[in-house]
C-alpha atoms as a PDB file:
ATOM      1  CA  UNK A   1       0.000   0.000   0.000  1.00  0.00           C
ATOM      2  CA  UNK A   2       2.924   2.301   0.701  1.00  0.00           C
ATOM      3  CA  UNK A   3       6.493   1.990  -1.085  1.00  0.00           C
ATOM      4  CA  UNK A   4       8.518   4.707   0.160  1.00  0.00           C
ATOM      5  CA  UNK A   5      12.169   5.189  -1.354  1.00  0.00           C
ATOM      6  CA  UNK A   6      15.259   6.695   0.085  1.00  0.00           C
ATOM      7  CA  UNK A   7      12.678   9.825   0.819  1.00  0.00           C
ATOM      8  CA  UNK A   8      14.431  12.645   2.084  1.00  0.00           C
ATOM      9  CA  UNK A   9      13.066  16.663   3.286  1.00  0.00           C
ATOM     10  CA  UNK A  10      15.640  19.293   3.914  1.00  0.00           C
ATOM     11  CA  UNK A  11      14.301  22.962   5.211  1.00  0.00           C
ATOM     12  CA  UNK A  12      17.729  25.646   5.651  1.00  0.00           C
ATOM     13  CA  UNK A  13      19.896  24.167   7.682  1.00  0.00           C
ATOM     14  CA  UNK A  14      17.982  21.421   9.124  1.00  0.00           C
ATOM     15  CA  UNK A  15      17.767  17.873   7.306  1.00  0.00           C
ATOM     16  CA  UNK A  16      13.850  16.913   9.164  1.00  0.00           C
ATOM     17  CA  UNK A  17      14.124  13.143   6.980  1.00  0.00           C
ATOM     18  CA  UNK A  18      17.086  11.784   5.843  1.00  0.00           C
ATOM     19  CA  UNK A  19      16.976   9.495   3.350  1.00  0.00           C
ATOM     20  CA  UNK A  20      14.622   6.983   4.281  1.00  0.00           C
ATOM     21  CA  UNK A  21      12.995   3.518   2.514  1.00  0.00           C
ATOM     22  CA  UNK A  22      10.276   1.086   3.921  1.00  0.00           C
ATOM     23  CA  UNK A  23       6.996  -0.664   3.018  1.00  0.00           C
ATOM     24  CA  UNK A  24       3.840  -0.545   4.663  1.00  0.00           C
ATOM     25  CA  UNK A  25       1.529  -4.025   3.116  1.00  0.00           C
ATOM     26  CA  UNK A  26      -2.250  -3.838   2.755  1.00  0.00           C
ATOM     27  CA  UNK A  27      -4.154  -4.365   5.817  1.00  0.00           C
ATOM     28  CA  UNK A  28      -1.595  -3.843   8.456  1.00  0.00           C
ATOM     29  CA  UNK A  29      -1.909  -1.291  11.258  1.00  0.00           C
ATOM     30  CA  UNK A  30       1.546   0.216  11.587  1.00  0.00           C
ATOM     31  CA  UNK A  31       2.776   2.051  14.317  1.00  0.00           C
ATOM     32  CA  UNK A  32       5.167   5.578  13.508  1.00  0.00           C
ATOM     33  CA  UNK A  33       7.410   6.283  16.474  1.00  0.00           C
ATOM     34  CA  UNK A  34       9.488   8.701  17.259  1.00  0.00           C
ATOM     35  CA  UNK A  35      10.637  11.607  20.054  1.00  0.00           C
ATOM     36  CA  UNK A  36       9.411  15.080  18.498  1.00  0.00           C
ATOM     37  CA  UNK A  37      10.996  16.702  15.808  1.00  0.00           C
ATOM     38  CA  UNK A  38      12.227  13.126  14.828  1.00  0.00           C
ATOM     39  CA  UNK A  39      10.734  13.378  11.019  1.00  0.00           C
ATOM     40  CA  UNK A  40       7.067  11.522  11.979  1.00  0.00           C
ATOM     41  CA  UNK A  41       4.855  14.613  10.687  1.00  0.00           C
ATOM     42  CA  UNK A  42       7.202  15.555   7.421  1.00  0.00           C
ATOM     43  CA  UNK A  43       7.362  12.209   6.711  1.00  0.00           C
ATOM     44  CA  UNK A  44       2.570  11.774   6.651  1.00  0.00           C
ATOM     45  CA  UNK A  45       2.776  15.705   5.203  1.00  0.00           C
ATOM     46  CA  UNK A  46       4.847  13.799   2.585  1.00  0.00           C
ATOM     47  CA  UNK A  47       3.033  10.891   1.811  1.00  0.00           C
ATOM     48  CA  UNK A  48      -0.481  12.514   1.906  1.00  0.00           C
ATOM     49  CA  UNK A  49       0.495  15.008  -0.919  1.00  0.00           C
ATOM     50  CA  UNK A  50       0.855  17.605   1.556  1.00  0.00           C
ATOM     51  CA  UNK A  51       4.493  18.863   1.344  1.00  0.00           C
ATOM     52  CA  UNK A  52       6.739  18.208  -1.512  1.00  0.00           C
ATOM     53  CA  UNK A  53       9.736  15.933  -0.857  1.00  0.00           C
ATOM     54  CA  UNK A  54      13.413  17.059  -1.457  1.00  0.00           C
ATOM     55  CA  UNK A  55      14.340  13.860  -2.984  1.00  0.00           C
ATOM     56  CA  UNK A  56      13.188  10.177  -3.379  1.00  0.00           C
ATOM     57  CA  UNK A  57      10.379   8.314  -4.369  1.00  0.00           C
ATOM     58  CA  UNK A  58       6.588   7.763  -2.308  1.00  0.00           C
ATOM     59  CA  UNK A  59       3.928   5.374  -3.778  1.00  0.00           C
ATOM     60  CA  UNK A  60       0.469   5.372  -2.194  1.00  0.00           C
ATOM     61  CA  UNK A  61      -1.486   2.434  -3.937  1.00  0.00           C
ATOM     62  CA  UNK A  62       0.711   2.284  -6.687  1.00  0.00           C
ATOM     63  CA  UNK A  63       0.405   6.208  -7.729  1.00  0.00           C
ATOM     64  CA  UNK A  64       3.254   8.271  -7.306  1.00  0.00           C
ATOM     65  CA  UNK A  65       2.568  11.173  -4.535  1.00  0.00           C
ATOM     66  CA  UNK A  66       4.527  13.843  -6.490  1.00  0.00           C
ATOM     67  CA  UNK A  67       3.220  13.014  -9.913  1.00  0.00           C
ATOM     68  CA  UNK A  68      -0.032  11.634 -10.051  1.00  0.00           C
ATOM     69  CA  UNK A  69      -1.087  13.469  -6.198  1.00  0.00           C
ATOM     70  CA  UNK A  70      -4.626  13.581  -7.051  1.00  0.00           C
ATOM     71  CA  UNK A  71      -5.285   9.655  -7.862  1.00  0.00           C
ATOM     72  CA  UNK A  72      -2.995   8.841  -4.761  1.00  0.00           C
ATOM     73  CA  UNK A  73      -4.766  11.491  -2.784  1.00  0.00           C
ATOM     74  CA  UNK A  74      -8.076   9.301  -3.753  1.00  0.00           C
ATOM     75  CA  UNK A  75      -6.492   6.407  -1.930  1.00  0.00           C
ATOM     76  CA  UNK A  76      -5.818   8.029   1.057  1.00  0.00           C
ATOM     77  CA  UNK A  77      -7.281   9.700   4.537  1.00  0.00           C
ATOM     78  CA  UNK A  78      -5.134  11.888   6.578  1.00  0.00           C
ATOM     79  CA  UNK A  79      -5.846  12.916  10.091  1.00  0.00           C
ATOM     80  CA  UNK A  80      -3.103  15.975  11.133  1.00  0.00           C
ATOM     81  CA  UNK A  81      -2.413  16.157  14.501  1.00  0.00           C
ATOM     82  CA  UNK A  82      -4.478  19.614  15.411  1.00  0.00           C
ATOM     83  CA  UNK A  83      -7.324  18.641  12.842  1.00  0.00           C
ATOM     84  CA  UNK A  84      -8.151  21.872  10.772  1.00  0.00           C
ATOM     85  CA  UNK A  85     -11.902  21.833  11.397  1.00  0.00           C
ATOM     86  CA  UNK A  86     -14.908  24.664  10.481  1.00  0.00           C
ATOM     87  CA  UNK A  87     -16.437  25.697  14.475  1.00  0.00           C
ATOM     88  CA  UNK A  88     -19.334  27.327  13.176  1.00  0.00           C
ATOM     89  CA  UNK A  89     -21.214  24.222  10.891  1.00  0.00           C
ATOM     90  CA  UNK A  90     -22.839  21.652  12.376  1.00  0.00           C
ATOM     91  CA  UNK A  91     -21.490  17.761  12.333  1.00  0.00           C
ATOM     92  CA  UNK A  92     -23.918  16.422   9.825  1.00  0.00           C
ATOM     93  CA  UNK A  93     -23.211  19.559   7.242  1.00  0.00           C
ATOM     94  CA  UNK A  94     -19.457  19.429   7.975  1.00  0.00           C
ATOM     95  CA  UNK A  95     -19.272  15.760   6.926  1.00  0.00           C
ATOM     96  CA  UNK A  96     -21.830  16.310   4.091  1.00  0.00           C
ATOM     97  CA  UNK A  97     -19.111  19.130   3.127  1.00  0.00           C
ATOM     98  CA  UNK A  98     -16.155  17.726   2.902  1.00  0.00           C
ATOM     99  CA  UNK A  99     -18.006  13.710   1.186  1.00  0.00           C
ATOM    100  CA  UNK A 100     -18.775  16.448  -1.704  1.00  0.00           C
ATOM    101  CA  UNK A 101     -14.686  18.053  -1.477  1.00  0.00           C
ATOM    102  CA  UNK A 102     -14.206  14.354  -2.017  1.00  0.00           C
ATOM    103  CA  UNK A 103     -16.373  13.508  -4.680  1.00  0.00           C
ATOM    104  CA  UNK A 104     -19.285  12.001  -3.337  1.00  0.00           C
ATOM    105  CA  UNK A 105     -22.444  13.051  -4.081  1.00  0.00           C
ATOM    106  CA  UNK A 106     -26.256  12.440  -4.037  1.00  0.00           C
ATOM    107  CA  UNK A 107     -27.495   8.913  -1.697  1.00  0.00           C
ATOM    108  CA  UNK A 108     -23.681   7.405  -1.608  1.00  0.00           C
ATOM    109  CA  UNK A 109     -23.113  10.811   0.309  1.00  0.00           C
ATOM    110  CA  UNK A 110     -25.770  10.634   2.197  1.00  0.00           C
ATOM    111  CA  UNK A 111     -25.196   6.858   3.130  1.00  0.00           C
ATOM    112  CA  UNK A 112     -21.184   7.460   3.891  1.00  0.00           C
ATOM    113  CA  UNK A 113     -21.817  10.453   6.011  1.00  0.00           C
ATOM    114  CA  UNK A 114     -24.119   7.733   7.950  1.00  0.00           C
ATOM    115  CA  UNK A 115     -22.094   4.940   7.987  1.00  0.00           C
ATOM    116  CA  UNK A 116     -18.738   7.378   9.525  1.00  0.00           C
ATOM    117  CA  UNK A 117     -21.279   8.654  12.002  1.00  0.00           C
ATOM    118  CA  UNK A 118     -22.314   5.278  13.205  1.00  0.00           C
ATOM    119  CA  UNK A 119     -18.171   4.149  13.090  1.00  0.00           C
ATOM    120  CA  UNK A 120     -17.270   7.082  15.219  1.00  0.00           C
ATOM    121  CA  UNK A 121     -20.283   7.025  18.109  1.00  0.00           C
ATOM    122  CA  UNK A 122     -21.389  10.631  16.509  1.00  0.00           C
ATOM    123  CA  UNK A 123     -25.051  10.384  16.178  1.00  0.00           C
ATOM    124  CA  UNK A 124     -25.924  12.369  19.533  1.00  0.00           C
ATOM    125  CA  UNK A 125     -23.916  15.387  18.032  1.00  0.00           C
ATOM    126  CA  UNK A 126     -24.998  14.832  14.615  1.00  0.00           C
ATOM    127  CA  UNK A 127     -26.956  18.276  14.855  1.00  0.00           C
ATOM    128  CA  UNK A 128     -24.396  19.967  17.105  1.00  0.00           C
ATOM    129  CA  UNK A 129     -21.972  23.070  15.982  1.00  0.00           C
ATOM    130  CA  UNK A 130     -18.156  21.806  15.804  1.00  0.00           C
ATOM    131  CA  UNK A 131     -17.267  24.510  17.823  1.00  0.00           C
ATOM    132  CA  UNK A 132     -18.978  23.298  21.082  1.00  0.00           C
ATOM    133  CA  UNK A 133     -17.954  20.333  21.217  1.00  0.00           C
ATOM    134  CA  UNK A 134     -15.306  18.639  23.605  1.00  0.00           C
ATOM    135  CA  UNK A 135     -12.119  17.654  22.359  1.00  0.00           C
ATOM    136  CA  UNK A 136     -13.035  14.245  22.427  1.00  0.00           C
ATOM    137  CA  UNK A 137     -15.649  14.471  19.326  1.00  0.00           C
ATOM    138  CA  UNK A 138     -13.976  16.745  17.552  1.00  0.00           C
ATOM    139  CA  UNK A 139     -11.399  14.481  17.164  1.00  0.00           C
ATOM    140  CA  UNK A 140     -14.138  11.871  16.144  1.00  0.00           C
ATOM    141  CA  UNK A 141     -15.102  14.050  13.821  1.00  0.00           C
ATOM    142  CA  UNK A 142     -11.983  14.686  12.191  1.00  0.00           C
ATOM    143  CA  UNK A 143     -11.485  10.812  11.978  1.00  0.00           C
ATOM    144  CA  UNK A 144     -14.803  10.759  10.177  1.00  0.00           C
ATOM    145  CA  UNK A 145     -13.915  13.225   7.773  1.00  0.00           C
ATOM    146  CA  UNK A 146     -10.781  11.315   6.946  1.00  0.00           C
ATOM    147  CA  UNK A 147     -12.522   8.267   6.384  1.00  0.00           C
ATOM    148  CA  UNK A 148     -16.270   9.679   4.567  1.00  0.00           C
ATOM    149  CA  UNK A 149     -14.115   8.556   1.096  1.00  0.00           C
ATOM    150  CA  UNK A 150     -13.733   5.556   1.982  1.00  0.00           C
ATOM    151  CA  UNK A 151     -10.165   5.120   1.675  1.00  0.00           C
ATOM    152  CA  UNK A 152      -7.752   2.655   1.284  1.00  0.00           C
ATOM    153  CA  UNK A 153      -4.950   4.048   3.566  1.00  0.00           C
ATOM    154  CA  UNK A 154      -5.899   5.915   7.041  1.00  0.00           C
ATOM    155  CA  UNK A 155      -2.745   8.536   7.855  1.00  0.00           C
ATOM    156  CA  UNK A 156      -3.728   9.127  11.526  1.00  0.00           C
ATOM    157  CA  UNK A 157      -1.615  11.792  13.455  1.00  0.00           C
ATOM    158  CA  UNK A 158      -1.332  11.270  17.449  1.00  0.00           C
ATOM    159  CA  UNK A 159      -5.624  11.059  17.183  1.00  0.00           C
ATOM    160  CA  UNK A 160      -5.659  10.566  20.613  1.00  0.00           C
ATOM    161  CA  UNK A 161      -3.821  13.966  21.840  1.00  0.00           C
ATOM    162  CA  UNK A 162      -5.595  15.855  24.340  1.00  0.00           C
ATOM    163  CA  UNK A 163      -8.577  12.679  25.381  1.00  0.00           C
ATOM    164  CA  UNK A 164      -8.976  11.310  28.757  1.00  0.00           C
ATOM    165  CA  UNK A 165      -8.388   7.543  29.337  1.00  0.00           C
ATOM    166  CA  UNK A 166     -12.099   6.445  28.110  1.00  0.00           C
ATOM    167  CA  UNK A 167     -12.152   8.571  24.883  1.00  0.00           C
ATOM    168  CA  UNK A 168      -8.807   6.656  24.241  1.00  0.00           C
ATOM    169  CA  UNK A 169      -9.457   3.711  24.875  1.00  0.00           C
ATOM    170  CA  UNK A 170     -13.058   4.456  22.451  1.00  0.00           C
ATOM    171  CA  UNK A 171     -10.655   5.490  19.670  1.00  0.00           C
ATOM    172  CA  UNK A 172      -8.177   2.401  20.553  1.00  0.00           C
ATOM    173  CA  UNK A 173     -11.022   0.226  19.564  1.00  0.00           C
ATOM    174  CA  UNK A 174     -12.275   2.208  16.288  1.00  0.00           C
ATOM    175  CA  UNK A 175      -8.451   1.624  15.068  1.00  0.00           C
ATOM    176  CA  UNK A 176      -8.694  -1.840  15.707  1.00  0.00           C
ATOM    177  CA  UNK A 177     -12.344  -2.262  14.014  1.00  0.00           C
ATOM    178  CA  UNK A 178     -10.604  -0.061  11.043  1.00  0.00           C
ATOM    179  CA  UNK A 179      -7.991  -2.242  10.897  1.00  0.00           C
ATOM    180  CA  UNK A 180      -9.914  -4.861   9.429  1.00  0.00           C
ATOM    181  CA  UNK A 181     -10.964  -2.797   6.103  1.00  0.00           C
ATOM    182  CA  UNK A 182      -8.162  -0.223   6.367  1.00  0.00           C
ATOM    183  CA  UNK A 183      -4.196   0.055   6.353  1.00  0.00           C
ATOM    184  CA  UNK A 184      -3.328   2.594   8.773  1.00  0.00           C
ATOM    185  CA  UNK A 185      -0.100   4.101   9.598  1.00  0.00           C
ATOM    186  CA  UNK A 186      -0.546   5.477  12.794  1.00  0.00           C
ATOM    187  CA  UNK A 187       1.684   8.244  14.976  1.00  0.00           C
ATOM    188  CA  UNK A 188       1.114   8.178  19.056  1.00  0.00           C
ATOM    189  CA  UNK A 189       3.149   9.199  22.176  1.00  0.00           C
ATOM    190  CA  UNK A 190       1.038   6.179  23.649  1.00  0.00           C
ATOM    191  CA  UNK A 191       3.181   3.520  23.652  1.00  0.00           C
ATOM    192  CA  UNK A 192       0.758   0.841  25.112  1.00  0.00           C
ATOM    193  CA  UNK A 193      -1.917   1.724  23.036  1.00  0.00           C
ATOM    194  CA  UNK A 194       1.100   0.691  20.150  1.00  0.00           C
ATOM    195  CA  UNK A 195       1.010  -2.650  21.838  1.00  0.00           C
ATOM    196  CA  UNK A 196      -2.424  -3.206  21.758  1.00  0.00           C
ATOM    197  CA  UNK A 197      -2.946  -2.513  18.549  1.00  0.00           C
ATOM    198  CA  UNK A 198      -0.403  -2.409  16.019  1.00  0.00           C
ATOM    199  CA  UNK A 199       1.055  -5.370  13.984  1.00  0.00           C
ATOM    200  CA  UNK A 200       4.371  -3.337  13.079  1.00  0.00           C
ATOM    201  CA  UNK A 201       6.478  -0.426  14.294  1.00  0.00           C
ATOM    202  CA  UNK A 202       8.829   1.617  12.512  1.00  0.00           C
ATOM    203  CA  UNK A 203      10.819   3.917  14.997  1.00  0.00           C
ATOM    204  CA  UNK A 204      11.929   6.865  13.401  1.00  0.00           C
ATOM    205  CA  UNK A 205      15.244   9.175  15.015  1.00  0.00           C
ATOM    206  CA  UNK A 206      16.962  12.241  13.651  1.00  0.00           C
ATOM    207  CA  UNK A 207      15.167  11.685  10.773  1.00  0.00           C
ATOM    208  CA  UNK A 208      16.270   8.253  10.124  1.00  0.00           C
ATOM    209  CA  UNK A 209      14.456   4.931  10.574  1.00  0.00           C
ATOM    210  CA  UNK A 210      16.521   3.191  13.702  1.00  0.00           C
ATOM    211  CA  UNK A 211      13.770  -0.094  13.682  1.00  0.00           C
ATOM    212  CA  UNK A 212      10.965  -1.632  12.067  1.00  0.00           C
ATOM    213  CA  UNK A 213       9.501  -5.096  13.135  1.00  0.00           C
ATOM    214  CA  UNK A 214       6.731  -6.475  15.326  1.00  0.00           C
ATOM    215  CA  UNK A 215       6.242  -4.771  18.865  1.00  0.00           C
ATOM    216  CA  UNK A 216       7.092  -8.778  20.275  1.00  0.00           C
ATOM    217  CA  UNK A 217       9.964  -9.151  18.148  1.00  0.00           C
ATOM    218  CA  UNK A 218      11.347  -5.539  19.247  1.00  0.00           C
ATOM    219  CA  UNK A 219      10.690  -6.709  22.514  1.00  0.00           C
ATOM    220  CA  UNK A 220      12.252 -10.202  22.531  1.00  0.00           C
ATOM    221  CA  UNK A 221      15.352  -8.265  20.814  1.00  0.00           C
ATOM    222  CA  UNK A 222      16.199  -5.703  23.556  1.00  0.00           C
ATOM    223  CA  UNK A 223      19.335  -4.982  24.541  1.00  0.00           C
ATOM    224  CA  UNK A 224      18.962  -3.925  27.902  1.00  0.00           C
ATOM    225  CA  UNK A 225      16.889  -6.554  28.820  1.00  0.00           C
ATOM    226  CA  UNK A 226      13.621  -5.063  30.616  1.00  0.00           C
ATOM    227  CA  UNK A 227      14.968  -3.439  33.952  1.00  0.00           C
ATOM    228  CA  UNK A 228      14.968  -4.004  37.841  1.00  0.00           C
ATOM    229  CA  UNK A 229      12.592  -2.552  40.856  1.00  0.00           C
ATOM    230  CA  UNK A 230      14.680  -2.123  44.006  1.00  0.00           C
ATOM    231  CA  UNK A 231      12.512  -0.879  47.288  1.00  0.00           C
ATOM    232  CA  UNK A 232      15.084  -0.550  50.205  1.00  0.00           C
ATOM    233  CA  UNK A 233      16.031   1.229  53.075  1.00  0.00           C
ATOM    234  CA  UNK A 234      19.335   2.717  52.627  1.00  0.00           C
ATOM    235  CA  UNK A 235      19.757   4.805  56.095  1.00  0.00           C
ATOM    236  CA  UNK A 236      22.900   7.176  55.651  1.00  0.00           C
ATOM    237  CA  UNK A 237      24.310   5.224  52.701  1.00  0.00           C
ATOM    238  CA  UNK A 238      24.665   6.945  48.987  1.00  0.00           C
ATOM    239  CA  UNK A 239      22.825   3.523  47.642  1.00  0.00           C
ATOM    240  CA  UNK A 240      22.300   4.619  44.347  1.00  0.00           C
ATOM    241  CA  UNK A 241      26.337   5.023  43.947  1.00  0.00           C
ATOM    242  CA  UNK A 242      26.444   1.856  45.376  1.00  0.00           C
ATOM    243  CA  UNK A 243      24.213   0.424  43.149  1.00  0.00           C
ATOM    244  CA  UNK A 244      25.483   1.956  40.034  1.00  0.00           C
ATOM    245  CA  UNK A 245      29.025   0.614  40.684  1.00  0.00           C
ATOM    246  CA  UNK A 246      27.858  -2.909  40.530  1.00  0.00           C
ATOM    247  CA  UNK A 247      28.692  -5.248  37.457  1.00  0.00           C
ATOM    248  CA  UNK A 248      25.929  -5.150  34.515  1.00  0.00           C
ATOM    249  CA  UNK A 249      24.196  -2.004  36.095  1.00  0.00           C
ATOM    250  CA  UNK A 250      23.634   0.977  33.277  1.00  0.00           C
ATOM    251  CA  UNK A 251      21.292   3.171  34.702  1.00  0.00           C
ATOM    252  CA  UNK A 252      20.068   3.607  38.516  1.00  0.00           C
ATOM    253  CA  UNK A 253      17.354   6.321  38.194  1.00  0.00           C
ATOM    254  CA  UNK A 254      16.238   6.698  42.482  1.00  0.00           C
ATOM    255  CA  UNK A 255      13.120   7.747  43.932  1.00  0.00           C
ATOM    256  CA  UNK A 256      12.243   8.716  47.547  1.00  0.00           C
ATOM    257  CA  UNK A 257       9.382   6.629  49.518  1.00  0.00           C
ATOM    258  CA  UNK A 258       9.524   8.188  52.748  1.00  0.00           C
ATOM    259  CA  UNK A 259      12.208   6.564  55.078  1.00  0.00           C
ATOM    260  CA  UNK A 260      12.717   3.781  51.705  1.00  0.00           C
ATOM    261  CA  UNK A 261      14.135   4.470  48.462  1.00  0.00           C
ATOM    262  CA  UNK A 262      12.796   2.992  44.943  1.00  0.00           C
ATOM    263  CA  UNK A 263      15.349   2.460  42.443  1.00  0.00           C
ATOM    264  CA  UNK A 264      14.899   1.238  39.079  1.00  0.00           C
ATOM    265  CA  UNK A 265      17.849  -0.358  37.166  1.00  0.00           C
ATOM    266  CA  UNK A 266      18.433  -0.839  33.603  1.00  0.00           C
ATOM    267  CA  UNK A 267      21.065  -3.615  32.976  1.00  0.00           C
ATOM    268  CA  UNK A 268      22.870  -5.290  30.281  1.00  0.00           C
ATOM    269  CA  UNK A 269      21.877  -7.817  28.194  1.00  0.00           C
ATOM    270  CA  UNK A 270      23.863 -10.522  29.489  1.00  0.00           C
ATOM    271  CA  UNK A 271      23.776  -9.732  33.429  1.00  0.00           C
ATOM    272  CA  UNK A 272      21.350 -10.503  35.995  1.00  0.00           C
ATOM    273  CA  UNK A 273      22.745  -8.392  38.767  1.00  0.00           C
ATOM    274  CA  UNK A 274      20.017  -9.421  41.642  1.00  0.00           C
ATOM    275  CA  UNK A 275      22.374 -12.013  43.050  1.00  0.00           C
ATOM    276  CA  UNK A 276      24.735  -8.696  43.367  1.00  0.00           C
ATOM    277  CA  UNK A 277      21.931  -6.226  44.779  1.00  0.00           C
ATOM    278  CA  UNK A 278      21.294  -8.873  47.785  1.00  0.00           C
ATOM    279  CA  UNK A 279      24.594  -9.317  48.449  1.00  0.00           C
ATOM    280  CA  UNK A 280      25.314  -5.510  48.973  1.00  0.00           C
ATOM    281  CA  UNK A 281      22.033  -5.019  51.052  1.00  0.00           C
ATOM    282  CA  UNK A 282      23.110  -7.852  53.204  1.00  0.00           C
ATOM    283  CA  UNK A 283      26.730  -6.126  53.774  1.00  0.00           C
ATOM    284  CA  UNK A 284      25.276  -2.981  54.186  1.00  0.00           C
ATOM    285  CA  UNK A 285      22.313  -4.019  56.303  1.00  0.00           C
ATOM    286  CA  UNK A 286      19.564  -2.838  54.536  1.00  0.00           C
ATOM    287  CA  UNK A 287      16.121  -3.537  55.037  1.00  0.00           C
ATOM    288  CA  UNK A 288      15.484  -5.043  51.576  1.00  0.00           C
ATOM    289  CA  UNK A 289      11.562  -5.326  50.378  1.00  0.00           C
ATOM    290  CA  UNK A 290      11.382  -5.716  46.948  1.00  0.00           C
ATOM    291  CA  UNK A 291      13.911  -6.863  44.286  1.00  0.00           C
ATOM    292  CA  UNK A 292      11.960  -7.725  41.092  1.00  0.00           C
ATOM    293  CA  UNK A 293      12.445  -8.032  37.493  1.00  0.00           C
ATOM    294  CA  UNK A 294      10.260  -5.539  35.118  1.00  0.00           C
ATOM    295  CA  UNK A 295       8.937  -7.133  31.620  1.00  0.00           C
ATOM    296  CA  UNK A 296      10.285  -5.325  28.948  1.00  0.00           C
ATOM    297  CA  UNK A 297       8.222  -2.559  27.626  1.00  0.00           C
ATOM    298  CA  UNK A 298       7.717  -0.890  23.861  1.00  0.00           C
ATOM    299  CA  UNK A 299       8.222   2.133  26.008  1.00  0.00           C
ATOM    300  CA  UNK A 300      12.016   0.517  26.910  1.00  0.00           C
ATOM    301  CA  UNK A 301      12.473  -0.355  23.646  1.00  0.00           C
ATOM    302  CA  UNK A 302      11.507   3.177  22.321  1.00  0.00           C
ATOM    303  CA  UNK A 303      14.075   4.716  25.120  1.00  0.00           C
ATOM    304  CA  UNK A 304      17.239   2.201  24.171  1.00  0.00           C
ATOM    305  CA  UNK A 305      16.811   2.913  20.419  1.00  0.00           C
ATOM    306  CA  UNK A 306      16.316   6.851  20.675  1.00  0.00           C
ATOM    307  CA  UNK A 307      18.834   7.532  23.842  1.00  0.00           C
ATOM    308  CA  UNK A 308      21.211   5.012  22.167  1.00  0.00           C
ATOM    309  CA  UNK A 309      23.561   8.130  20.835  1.00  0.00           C
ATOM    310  CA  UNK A 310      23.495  10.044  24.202  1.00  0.00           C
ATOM    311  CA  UNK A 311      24.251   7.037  26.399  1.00  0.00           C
END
């Protein structure tokens, strides 16, 4: 559904994508990671026709973005991160509006600004003005909009910024439902909602793509290994000094509990310093109530492969 080819978007002085390639298949719900002002936007302004490329090739069902930008456009639904709605119409004429921008017309309008309605819970609204609404529908109705075409490809930019845990979770399960008619590529900050529901991640850095596999195989793949959960009682001692000069320890990141300390450890791949940790509390007589392993995370994953040049 998406061939992209050593794509690459300069501004003055800043390179924003650098010369990427990868593939996104029909039907898969792909995840687009990144820490901000990594190249996630550029790269969706890119392939949606939005922004012109520096250099490199895009594909969008087989139609070049650059060159033939309307049939590819035809193909596609974008959803920007601050979705560029009109306050004063109502949901039903909004939706009506842009079905006609997209070349629907007559009952298949009619019926498609029903059916988007009914995907994204907005019948009690239907009659409502944009502009009163909470964040949480307009955000519905900006997925509806993308989708009233009935596109092949869903572009969705972080469409859960801004929604409390329910409205999340609501749009969580309209990506997965989606999923089964649509290939999405899909940009979030929420890393388990990633989990949940994406079959692929690409993690994009400095502009460049640093991984791009299944969430379980990123996971399985770690270096670091997960981390560790340390709860002790360290009295005068500098513990987390202590800690961090043990064997296989990276990272000791400490947090007061009152008269405890919580630590969390990241480690190396090949060392399972626990043996280490109960040692030292024994020798230093601490009161010692917790010393667990963490399961690996997307969200460790994300921090190893982004923080991997500053460690």
């Amino acid at each position: 559904m998406i061939q992209v080819e050593n794509l690459t978007k300069r501004y003055a002085g800043h390179t924003a994508v650098n010369n990427i390639s990868f593939e996104v298949g029909k039907g898969e719900i792909v995840g687009f990671l990144g820490p901000n002002g990594a190249g996630k936007s550029t790269t969706m302004r890119i392939l949606s026709a939005f922004l012109p490329a520096t250099s490199g090739r895009a594909r969008v069902a087989g139609y070049d973005v650059f060159t033939h930008s309307l049939q590819a456009r035809r193909h596609i639904g974008y959803m920007p991160e601050n979705v560029p709605l009109y306050p004063e119409m109502r949901v039903d004429e909004y939706l009506r509006f842009r079905g006609k921008l997209k070349g629907l017309h007559g009952r298949r309008l009619r019926e498609r600004a029903a059916e988007v309605k009914d995907l994204c819970n907005l019948r009690e609204v239907d009659h409502k003005i944009i502009g009163t609404l909470s964040k949480g529908f307009r955000q519905r109705v900006g997925l509806a909009d993308a989708m009233i075409h009935e596109p092949d490809l869903l572009i969705l930019d972080e469409p859960t910024i801004g929604l409390d845990p329910n409205q999340i979770r609501q749009v969580r399960d309209l990506i997965r439902n989606l999923g089964k008619h649509h290939t999405i590529l899909l940009s979030t900050h929420i890393l388990p909602e990633v989990e949940m529901t994406c079959s692929r991640v690409l993690i994009l850095n400095k502009g460049r793509i640093e991984a791009s596999d299944s969430p379980q195989n990123l996971l399985s793949h770690l270096r670091s290994a997960g981390s560790l959960h340390v709860e002790l009682k360290p009295g005068g001692d500098d513990a987390e000094s202590l800690l961090r000069s043990l064997d296989g320890v990276k990272e000791v990141v400490a947090k007061p509990a009152g008269e405890w300390m919580s630590f969390r450890l990241r480690t190396d791949a090949e060392s399972d310093p626990r043996e280490s940790i109960h040692r030292l509390a024994v020798d230093r007589k601490w009161p010692l109530r917790e010393l667990s392993r963490a399961r690996a995370t997307l969200e460790d994953v994300f921090v190893e492969i982004t923080q991997s040049d500053d460690a």
